[in-house]
C-alpha atoms as a PDB file:
ATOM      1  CA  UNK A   1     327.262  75.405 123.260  1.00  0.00           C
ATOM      2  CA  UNK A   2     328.578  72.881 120.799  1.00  0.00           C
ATOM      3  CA  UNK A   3     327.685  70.258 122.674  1.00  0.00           C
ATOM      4  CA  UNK A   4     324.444  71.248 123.024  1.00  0.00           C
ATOM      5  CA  UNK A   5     324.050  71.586 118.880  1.00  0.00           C
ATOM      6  CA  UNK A   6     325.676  68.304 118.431  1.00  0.00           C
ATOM      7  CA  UNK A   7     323.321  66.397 120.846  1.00  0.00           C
ATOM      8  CA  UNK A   8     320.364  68.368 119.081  1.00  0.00           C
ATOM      9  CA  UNK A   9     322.058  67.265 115.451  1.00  0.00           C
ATOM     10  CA  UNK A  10     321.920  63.738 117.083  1.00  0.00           C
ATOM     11  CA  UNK A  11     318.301  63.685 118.207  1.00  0.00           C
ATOM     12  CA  UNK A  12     317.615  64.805 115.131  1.00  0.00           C
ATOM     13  CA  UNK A  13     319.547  62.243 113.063  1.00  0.00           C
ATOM     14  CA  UNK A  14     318.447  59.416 115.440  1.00  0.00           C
ATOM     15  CA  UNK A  15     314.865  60.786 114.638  1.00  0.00           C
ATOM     16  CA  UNK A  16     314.972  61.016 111.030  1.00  0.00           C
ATOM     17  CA  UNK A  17     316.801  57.178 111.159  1.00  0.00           C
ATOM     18  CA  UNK A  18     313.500  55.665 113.172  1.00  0.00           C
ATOM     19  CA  UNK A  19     311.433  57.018 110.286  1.00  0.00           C
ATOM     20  CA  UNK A  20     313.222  55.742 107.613  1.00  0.00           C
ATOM     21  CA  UNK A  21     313.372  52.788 109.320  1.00  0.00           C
ATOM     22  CA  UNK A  22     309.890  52.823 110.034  1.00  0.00           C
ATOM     23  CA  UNK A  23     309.486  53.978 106.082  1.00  0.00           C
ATOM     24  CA  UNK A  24     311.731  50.756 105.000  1.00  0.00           C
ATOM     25  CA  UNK A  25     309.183  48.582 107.841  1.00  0.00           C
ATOM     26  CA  UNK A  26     306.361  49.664 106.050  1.00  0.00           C
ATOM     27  CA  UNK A  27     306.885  48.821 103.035  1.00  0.00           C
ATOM     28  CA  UNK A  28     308.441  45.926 103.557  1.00  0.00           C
ATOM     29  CA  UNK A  29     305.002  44.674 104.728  1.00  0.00           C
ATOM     30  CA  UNK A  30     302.852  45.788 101.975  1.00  0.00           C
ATOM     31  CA  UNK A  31     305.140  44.170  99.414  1.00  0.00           C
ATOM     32  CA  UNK A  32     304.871  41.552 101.757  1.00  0.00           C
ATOM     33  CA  UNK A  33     301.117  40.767 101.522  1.00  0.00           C
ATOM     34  CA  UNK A  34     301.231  42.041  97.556  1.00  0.00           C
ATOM     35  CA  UNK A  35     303.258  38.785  97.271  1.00  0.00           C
ATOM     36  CA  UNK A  36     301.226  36.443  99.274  1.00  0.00           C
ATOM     37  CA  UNK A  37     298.280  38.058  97.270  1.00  0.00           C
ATOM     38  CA  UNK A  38     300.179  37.539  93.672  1.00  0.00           C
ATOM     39  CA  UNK A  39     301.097  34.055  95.335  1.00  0.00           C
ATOM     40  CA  UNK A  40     297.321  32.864  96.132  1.00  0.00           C
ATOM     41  CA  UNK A  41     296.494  34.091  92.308  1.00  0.00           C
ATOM     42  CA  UNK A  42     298.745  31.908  90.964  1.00  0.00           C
ATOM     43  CA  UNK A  43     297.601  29.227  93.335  1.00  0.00           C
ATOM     44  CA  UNK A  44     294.286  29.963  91.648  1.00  0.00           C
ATOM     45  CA  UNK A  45     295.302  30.169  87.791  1.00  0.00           C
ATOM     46  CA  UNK A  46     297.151  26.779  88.565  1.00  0.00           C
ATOM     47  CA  UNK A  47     294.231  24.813  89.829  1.00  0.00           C
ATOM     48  CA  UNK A  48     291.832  26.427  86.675  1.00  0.00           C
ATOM     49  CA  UNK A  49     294.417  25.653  84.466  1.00  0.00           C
ATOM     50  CA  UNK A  50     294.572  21.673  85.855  1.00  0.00           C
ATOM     51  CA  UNK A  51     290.669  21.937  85.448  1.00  0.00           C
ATOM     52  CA  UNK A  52     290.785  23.331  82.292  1.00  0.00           C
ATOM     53  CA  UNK A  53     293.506  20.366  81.280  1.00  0.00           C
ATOM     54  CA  UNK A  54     291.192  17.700  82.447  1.00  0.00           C
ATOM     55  CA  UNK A  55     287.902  19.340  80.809  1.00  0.00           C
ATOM     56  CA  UNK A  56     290.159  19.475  77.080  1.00  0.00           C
ATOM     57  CA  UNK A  57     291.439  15.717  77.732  1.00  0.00           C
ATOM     58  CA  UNK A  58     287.614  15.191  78.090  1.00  0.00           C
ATOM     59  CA  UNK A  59     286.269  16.869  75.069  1.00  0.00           C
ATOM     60  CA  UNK A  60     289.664  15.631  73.041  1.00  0.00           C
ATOM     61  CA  UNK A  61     289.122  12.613  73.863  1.00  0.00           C
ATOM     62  CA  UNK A  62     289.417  10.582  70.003  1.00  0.00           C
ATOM     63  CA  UNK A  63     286.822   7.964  70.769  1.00  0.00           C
ATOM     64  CA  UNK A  64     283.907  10.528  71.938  1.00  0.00           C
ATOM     65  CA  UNK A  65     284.994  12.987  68.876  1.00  0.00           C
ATOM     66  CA  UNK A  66     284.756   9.579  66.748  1.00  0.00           C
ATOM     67  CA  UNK A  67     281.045   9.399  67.912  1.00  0.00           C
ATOM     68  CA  UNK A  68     279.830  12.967  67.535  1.00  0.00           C
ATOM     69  CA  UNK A  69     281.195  12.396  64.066  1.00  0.00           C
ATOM     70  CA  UNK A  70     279.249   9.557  63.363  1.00  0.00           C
ATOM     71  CA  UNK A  71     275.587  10.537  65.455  1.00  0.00           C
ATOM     72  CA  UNK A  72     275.702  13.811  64.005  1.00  0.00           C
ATOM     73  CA  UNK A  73     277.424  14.270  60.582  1.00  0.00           C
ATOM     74  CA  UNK A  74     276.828  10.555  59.372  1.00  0.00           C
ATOM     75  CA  UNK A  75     280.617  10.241  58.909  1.00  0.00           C
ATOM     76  CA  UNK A  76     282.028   6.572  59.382  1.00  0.00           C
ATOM     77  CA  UNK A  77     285.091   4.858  58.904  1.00  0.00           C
ATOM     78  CA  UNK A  78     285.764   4.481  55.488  1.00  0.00           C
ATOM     79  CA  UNK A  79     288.830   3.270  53.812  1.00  0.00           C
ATOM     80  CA  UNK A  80     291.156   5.421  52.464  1.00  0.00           C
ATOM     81  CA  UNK A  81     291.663   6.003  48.538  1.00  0.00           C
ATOM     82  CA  UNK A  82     294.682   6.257  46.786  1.00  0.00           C
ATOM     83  CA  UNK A  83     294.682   9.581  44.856  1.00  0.00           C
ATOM     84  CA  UNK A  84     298.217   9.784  43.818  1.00  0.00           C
ATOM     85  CA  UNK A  85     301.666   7.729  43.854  1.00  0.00           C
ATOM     86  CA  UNK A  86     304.791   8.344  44.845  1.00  0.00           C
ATOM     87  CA  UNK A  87     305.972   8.749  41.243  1.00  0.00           C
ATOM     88  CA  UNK A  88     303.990  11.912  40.550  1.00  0.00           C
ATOM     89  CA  UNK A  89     305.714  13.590  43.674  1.00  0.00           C
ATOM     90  CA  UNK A  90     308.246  16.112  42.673  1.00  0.00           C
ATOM     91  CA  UNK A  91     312.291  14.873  43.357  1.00  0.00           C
ATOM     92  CA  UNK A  92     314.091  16.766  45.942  1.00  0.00           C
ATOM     93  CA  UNK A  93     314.876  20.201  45.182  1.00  0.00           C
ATOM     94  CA  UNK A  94     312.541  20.396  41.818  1.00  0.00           C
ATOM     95  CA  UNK A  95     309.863  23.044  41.559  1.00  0.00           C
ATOM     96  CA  UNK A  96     306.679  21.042  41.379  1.00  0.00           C
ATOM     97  CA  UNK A  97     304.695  23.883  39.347  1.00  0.00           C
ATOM     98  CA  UNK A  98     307.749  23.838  36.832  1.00  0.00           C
ATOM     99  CA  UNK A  99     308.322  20.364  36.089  1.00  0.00           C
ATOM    100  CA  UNK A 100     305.442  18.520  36.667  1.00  0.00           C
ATOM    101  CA  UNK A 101     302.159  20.323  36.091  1.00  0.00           C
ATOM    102  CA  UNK A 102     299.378  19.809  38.367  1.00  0.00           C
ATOM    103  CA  UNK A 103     297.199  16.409  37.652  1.00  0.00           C
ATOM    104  CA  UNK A 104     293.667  16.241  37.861  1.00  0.00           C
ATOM    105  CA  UNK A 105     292.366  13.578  40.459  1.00  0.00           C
ATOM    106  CA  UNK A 106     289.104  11.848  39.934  1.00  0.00           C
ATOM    107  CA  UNK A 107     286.917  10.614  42.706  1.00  0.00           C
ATOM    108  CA  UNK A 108     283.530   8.956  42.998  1.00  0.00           C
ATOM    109  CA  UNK A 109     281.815  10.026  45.884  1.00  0.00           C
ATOM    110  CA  UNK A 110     278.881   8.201  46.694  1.00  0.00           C
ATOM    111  CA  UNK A 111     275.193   9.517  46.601  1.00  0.00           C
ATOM    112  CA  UNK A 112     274.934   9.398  50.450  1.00  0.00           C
ATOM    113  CA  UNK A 113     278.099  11.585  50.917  1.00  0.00           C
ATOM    114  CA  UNK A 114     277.638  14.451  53.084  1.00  0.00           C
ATOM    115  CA  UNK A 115     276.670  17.854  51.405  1.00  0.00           C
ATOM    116  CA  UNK A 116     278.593  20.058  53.665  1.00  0.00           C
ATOM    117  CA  UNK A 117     282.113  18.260  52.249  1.00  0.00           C
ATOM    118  CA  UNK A 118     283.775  19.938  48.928  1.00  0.00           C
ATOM    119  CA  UNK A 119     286.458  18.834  47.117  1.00  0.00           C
ATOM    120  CA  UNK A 120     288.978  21.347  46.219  1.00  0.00           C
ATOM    121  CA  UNK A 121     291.070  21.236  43.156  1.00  0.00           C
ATOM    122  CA  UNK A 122     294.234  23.363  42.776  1.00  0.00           C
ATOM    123  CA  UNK A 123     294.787  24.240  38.846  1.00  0.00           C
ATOM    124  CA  UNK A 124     297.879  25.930  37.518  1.00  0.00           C
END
């Protein structure tokens, strides 16, 4: 009689093992193919993101910016103007709105300057 309820506890236990095993099977292979999904996304995002690299380079690119500047605003290379010196800085550790108050600057901007520019001055 024992023996009988022992092998039965057995069959049992050696049943309920195959299904977790079976459980532990399973999904092992769906996290399985959620990672070679995941992986061929990121393959994906990688080769957009070298497209997307090569497209900025592109449009970056100083010299063609240089152009669009000067075919469609009219902006060329101009020299640079001195507005300030080095004097008129403010020394290390010195407030520059205590010490030295803000300086006008002057600036003669030719008549064929672009309209859409504006010169902002900062008053105290």
């Amino acid at each position: 009689m024992i023996a009988r309820v022992l092998n039965f506890f057995f069959v049992g236990l050696a049943a309920l093992s195959c299904l977790a095993l079976y459980r532990v099977s399973e999904n092992t292979r769906v996290a399985n193919m959620e990672l070679t999904s995941i992986n061929h996304q990121i393959a994906q995002e990688k080769s957009t993101m070298n497209v997307m690299q090569a497209e900025w380079q592109r449009v970056a690119n100083p010299g063609r910016i240089q152009k669009l500047a000067q075919a469609y605003l009219g902006m060329n290379d101009a020299p640079v103007m001195e507005l300030s010196s080095f004097e008129t800085l403010p020394r290390r550790g010195e407030n520059p709105m205590d010490a030295n108050p803000v300086q006008n600057a002057s600036v003669t901007m030719p008549a064929t300057a672009n309209t859409n520019l504006h010169l902002v001055v900062a008053r105290n």
